[in-house]
Protein backbone atom coordinates (compact mmCIF):
# COMPACT_ATOMS: atom_id res chain seq x y z
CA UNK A 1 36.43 214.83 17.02
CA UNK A 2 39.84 216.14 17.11
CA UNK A 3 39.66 218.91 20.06
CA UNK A 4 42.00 217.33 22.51
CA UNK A 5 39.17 216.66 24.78
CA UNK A 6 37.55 213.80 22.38
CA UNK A 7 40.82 212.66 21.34
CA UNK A 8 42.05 211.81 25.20
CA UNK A 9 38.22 210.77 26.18
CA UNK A 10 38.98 208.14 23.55
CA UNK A 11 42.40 206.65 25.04
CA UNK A 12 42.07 207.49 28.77
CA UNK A 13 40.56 204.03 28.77
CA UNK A 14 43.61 202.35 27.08
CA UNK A 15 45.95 204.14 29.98
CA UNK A 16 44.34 203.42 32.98
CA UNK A 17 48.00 202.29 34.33
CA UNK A 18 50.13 204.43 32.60
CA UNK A 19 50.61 207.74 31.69
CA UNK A 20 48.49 209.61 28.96
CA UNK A 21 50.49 210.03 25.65
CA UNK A 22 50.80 213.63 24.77
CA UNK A 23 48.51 214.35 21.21
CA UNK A 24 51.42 215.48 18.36
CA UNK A 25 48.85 215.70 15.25
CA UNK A 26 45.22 215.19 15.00
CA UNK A 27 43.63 214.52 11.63
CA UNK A 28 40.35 213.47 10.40
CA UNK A 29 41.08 210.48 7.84
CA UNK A 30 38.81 210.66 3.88
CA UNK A 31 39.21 207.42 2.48
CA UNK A 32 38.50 206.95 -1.40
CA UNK A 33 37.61 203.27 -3.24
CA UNK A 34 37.72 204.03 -7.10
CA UNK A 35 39.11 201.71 -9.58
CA UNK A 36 39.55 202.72 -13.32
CA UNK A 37 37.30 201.38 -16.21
CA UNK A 38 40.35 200.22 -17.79
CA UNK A 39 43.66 199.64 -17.40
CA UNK A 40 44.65 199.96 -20.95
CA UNK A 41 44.37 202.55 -23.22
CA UNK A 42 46.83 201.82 -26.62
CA UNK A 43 50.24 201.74 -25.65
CA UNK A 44 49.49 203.50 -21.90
CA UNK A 45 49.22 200.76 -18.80
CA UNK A 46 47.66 201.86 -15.64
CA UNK A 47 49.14 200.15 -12.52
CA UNK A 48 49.14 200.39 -8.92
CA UNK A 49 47.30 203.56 -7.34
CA UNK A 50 46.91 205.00 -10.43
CA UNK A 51 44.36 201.88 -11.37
CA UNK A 52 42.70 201.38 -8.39
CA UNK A 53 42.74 203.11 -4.74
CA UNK A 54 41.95 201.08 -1.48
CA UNK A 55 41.36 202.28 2.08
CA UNK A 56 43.84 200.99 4.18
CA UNK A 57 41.69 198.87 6.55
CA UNK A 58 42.94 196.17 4.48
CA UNK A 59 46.48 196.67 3.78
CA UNK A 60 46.49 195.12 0.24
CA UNK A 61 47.09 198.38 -1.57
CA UNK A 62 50.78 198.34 -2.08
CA UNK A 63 50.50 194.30 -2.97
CA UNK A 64 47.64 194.89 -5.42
CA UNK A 65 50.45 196.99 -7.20
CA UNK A 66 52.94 194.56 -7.05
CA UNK A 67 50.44 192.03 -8.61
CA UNK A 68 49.28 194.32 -11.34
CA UNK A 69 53.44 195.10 -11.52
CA UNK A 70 55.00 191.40 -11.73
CA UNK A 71 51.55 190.75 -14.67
CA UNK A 72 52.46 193.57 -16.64
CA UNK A 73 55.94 192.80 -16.64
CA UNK A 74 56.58 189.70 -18.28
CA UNK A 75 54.20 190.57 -20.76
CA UNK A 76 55.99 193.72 -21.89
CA UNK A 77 59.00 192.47 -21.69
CA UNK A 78 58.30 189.24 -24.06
CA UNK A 79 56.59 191.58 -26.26
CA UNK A 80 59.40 193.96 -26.49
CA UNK A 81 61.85 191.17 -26.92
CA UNK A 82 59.61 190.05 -30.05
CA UNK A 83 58.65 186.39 -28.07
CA UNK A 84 54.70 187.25 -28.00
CA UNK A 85 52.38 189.66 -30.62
CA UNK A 86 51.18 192.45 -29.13
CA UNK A 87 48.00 191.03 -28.14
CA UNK A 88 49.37 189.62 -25.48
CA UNK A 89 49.08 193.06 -23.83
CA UNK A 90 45.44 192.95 -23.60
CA UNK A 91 45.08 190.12 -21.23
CA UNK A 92 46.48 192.44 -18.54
CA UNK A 93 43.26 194.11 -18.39
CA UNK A 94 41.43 190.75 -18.06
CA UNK A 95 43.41 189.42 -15.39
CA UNK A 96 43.95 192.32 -13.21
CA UNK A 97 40.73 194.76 -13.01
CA UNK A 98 38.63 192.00 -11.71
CA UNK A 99 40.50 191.17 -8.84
CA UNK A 100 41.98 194.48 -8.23
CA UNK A 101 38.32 195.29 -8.06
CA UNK A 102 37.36 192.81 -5.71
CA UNK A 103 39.87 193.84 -3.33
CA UNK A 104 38.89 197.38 -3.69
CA UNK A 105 34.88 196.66 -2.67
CA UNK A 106 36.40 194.08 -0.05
CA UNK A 107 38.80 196.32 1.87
CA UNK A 108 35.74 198.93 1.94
CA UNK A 109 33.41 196.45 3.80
CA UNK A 110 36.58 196.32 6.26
CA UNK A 111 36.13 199.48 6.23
CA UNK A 112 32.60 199.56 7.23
CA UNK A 113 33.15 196.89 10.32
CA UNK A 114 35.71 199.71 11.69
CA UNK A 115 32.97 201.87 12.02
CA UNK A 116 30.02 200.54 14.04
CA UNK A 117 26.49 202.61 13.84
CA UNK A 118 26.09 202.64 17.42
CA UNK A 119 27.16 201.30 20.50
CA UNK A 120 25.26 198.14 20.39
CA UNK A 121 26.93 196.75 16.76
CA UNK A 122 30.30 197.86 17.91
CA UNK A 123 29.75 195.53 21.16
CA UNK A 124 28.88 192.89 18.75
CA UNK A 125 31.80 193.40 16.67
CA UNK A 126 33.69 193.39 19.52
CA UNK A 127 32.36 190.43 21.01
CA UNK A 128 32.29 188.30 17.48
CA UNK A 129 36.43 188.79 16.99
CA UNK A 130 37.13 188.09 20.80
CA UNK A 131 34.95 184.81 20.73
CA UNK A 132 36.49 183.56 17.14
CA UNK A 133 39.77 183.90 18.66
CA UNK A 134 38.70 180.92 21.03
CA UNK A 135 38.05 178.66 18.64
CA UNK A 136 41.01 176.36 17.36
CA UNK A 137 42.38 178.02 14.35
CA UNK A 138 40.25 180.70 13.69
CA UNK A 139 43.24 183.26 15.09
CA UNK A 140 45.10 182.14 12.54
CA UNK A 141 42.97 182.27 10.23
CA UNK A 142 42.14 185.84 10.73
CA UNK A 143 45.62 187.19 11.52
CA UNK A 144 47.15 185.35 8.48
CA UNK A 145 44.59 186.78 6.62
CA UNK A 146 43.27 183.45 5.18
CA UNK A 147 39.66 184.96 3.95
CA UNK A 148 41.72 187.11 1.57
CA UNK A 149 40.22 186.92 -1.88
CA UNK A 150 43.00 185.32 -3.91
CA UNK A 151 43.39 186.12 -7.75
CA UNK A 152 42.35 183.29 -10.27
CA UNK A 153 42.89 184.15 -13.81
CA UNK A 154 40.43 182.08 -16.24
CA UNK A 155 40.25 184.24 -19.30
CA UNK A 156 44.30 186.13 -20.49
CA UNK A 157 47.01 184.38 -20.91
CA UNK A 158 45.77 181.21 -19.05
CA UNK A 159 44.90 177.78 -20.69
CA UNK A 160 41.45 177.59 -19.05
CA UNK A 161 39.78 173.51 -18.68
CA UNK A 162 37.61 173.20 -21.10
CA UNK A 163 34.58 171.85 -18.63
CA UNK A 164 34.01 173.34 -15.17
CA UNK A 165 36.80 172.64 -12.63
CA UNK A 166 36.81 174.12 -9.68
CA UNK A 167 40.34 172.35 -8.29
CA UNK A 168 42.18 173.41 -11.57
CA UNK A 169 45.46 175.04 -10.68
CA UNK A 170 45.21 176.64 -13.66
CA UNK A 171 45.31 180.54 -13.63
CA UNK A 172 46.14 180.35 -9.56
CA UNK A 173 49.68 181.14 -7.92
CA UNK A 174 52.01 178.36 -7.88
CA UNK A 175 53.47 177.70 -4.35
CA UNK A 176 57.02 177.57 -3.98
CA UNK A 177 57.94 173.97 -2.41
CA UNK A 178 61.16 173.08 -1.60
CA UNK A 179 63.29 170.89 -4.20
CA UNK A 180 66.88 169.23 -4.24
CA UNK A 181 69.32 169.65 -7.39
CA UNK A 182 70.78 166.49 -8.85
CA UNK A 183 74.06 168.31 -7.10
CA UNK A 184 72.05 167.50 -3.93
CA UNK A 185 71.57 171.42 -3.29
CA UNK A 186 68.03 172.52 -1.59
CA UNK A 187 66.55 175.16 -3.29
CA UNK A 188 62.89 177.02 -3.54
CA UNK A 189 61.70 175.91 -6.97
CA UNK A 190 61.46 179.97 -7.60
CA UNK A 191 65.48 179.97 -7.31
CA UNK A 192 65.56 177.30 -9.73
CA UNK A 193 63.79 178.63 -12.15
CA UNK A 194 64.81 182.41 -12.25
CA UNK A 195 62.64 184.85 -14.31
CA UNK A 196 61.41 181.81 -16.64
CA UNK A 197 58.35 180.51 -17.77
CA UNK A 198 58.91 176.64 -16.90
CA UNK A 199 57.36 173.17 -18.08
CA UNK A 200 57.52 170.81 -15.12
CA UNK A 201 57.35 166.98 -15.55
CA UNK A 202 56.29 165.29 -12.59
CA UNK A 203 58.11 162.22 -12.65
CA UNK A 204 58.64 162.88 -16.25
CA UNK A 205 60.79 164.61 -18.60
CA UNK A 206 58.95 167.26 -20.60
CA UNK A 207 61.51 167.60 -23.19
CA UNK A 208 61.05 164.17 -23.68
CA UNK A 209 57.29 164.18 -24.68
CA UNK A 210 57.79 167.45 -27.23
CA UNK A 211 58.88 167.75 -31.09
CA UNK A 212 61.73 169.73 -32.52
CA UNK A 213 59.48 172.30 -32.92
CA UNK A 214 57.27 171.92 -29.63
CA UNK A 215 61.07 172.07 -27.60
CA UNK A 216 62.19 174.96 -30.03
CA UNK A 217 59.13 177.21 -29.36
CA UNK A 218 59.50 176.74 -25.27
CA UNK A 219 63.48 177.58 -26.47
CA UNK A 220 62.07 180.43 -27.89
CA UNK A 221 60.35 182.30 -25.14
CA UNK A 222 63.12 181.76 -22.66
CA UNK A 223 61.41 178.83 -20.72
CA UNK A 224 63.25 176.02 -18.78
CA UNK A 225 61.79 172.24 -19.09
CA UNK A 226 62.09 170.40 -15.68
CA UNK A 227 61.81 166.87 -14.40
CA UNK A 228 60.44 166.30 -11.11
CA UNK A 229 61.64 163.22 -9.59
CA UNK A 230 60.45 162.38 -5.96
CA UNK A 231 62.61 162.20 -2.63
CA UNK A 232 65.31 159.78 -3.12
CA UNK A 233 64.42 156.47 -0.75
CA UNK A 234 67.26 153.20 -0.57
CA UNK A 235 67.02 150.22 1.05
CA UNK A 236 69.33 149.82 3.92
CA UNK A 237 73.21 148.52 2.34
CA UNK A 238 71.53 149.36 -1.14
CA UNK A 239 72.21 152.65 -3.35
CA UNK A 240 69.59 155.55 -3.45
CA UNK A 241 67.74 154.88 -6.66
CA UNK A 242 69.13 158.08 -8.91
CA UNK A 243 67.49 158.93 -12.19
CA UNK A 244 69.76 162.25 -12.17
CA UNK A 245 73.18 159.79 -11.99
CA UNK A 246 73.86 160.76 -15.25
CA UNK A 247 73.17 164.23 -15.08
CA UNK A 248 75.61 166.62 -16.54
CA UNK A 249 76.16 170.61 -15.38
CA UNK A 250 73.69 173.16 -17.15
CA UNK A 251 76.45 175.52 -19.26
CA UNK A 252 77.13 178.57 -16.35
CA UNK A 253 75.05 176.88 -13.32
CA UNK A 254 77.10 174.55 -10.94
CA UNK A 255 74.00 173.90 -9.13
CA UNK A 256 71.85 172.70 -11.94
CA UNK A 257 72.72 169.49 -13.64
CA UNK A 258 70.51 168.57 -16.49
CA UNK A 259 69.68 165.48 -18.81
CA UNK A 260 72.58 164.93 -20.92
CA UNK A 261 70.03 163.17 -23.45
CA UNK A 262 67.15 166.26 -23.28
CA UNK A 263 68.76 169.12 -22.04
CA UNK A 264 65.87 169.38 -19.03
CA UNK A 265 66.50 170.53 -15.49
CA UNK A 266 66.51 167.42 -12.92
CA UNK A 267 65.32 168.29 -9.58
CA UNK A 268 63.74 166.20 -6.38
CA UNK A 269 60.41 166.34 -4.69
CA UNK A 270 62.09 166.48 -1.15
CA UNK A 271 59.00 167.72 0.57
CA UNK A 272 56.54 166.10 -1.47
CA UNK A 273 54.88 168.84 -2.64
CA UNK A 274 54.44 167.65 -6.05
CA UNK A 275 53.99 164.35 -5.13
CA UNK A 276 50.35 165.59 -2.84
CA UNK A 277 49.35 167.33 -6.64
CA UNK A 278 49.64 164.08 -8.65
CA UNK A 279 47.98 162.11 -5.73
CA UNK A 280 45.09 164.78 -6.06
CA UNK A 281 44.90 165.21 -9.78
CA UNK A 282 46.78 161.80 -11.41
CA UNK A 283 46.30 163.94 -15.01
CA UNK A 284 48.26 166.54 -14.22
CA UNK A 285 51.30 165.10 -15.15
CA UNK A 286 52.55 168.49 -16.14
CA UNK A 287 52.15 171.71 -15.44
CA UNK A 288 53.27 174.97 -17.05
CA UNK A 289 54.05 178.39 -15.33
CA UNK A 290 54.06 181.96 -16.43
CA UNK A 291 57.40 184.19 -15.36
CA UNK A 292 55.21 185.71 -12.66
CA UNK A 293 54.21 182.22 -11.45
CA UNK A 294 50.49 181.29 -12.36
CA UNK A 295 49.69 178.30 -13.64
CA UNK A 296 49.67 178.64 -17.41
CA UNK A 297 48.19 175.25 -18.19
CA UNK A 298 48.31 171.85 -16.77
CA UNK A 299 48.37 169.00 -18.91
CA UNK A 300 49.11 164.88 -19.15
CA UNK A 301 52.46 164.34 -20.55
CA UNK A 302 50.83 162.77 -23.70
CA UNK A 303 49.20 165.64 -24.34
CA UNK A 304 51.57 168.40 -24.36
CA UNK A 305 52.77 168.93 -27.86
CA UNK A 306 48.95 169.88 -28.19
CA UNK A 307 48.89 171.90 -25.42
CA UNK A 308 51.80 173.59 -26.67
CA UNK A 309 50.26 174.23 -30.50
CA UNK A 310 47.33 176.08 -28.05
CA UNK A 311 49.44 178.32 -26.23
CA UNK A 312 51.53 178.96 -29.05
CA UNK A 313 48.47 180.25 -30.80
CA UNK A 314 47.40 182.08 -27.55
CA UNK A 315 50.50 183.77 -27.04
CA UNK A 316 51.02 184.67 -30.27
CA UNK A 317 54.50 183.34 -30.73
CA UNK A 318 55.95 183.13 -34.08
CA UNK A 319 56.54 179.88 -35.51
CA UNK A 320 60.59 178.59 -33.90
CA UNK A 321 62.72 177.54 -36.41
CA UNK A 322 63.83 174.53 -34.48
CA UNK A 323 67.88 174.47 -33.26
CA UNK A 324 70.28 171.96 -32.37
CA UNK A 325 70.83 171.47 -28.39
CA UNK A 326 74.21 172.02 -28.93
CA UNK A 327 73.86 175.53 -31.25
CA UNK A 328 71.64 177.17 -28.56
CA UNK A 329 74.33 177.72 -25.39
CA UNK A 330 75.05 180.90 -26.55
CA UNK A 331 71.61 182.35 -27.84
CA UNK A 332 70.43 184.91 -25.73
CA UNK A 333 66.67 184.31 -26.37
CA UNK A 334 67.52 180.61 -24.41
CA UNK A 335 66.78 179.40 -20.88
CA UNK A 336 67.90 181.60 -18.43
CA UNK A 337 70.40 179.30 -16.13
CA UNK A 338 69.15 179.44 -12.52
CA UNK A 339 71.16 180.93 -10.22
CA UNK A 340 74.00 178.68 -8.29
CA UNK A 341 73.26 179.39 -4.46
CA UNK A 342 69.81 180.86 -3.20
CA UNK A 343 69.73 184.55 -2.94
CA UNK A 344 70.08 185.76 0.54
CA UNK A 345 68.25 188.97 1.24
């Protein structure tokens, strides 16, 4: 297979035009598709290629790393920081190996398509991809790589339903719509938020529906309590209606005014992102997202102090000792203030 003969027999019919290419390296190509038993063994985390190793037919191997990377992280580092017990730790394992597995087994069967038994199921292959590509959207959906087998957490550090529910955003990837700041600054919700876990209020005020001690153990771990308003609409000759009119500047953030009354972010649904979430799911009034941006839990707004009593017990948070609003501007283990412009890479 790699004696120059074979190697041009195989392109000649790719440069019937043109030129031949001259051969510079030849190489026969062993693939391997392991994945560890575990990912954890005490205080030593496997990640990346050291957890699991994919052919590339795929190209998901360095992005399975970066998953297993952006889990691990905000795990450690809220552990190290003394915000979560230890425990914590253990849910990378459940979250990760599963999918990380299933992307292993499904980048194999790739694999296998690449290499037909004979000439008649390579014609067939051949034949399936170039009629698919006829048919309205299915080129997208291949090239875009649609039928890739996305991660859904429901056992870790997720909030699971308690029944059965398949359209739960709970334990998925939150998307990253576009919002305004009561400044009137458009912004990716991901610049808003920063490196934060987050409690979003869809047309509501989180903060508003918490205790002392619920709002003092969100303080704790760093997290940032939003309100969600939608798109601002007027009448013609009348004002646009402005719940964030009296919004005041976050300490350190020009860009993000907050609630002078609750202390919460106040952004606007300007795509109506948020807006399409409540239509589909009127109980999710609020939902709650992990630093690497899966849903955490998802909640009505009258039912979030509980919620927060059960992730305070699944996190293993120590019990706040709840702080004035105006004794917390300079306490390191606060919300992080989002940044003032988007980042521009």
């Amino acid at each position: 297979m790699i004696t120059d003969e074979v190697v041009l027999g195989l392109l000649a019919r790719h440069y019937r035009d043109t030129p031949m290419p001259r051969i510079s390296r030849r190489r026969i190509y062993w693939h391997h598709s392991r994945i560890a038993t575990t990912f954890q063994v005490g205080p030593v985390f496997l990640a990346g290629d050291a957890a699991h190793l994919q052919p590339p037919f795929f190209g998901q191997g360095m992005n399975s790393g970066i998953r297993d990377a952006t889990n691990l992280g905000w795990k450690l580092a809220a552990v190290l920081a003394g915000r979560a017990d230890e425990r914590l730790l253990d849910t990378y394992d459940a979250e990760r190996r599963a999918h990380a597995e299933t992307m292993v087994s499904f980048a194999t069967r790739v694999g296998a398509m690449y290499e037909p038994r004979n000439r008649f199921t390579e014609r067939v292959r051949d034949a399936f991809f170039v009629g698919v590509q006829r048919i309205p959207g299915a080129r997208d959906y291949i090239l875009q790589m649609k039928y890739k087998p996305l991660p859904r957490y429901t056992e870790g550090a997720v909030l699971a339903p308690a029944a059965p529910d398949k359209g739960s955003p709970v334990g998925r990837m939150f998307g990253q719509p576009s919002v305004e700041t009561a400044d009137r600054l458009r912004m990716k919700l991901d610049d808003v938020i920063g490196p934060s876990f987050a409690v979003l209020g869809i047309g509501r005020d989180p903060a508003a529906a918490l205790s002392a001690e619920g709002l003092a153990f969100w303080q704790a771990l760093g997290a940032l309590t939003i309100r969600v308003d939608p798109a601002r609409t007027a009448r013609r000759g009348a004002p646009a209606e402005d719940s964030a009119a009296a919004a005041t500047p976050a300490a350190g953030a020009a860009s993000a005014l907050t609630d002078p009354r609750t202390g919460s972010l106040l952004v606007r649904d300007i795509d109506g992102a948020f807006r399409d979430l409540r239509l589909g799911r009127p109980a999710d009034e609020i939902i709650i997202l992990r630093p690497d941006r899966y849903v955490l839990a998802v909640c009505p707004a009258a039912e979030l102090e509980a919620t927060t009593r059960r992730l305070r017990a699944l996190l293993g948070v120590p019990v706040p000792v709840p702080v004035p609003p105006a004794a917390t501007s300079g306490d390191s283990a606060g919300p992080v203030a989002p940044p003032t412009t988007s980042p521009r890479f």
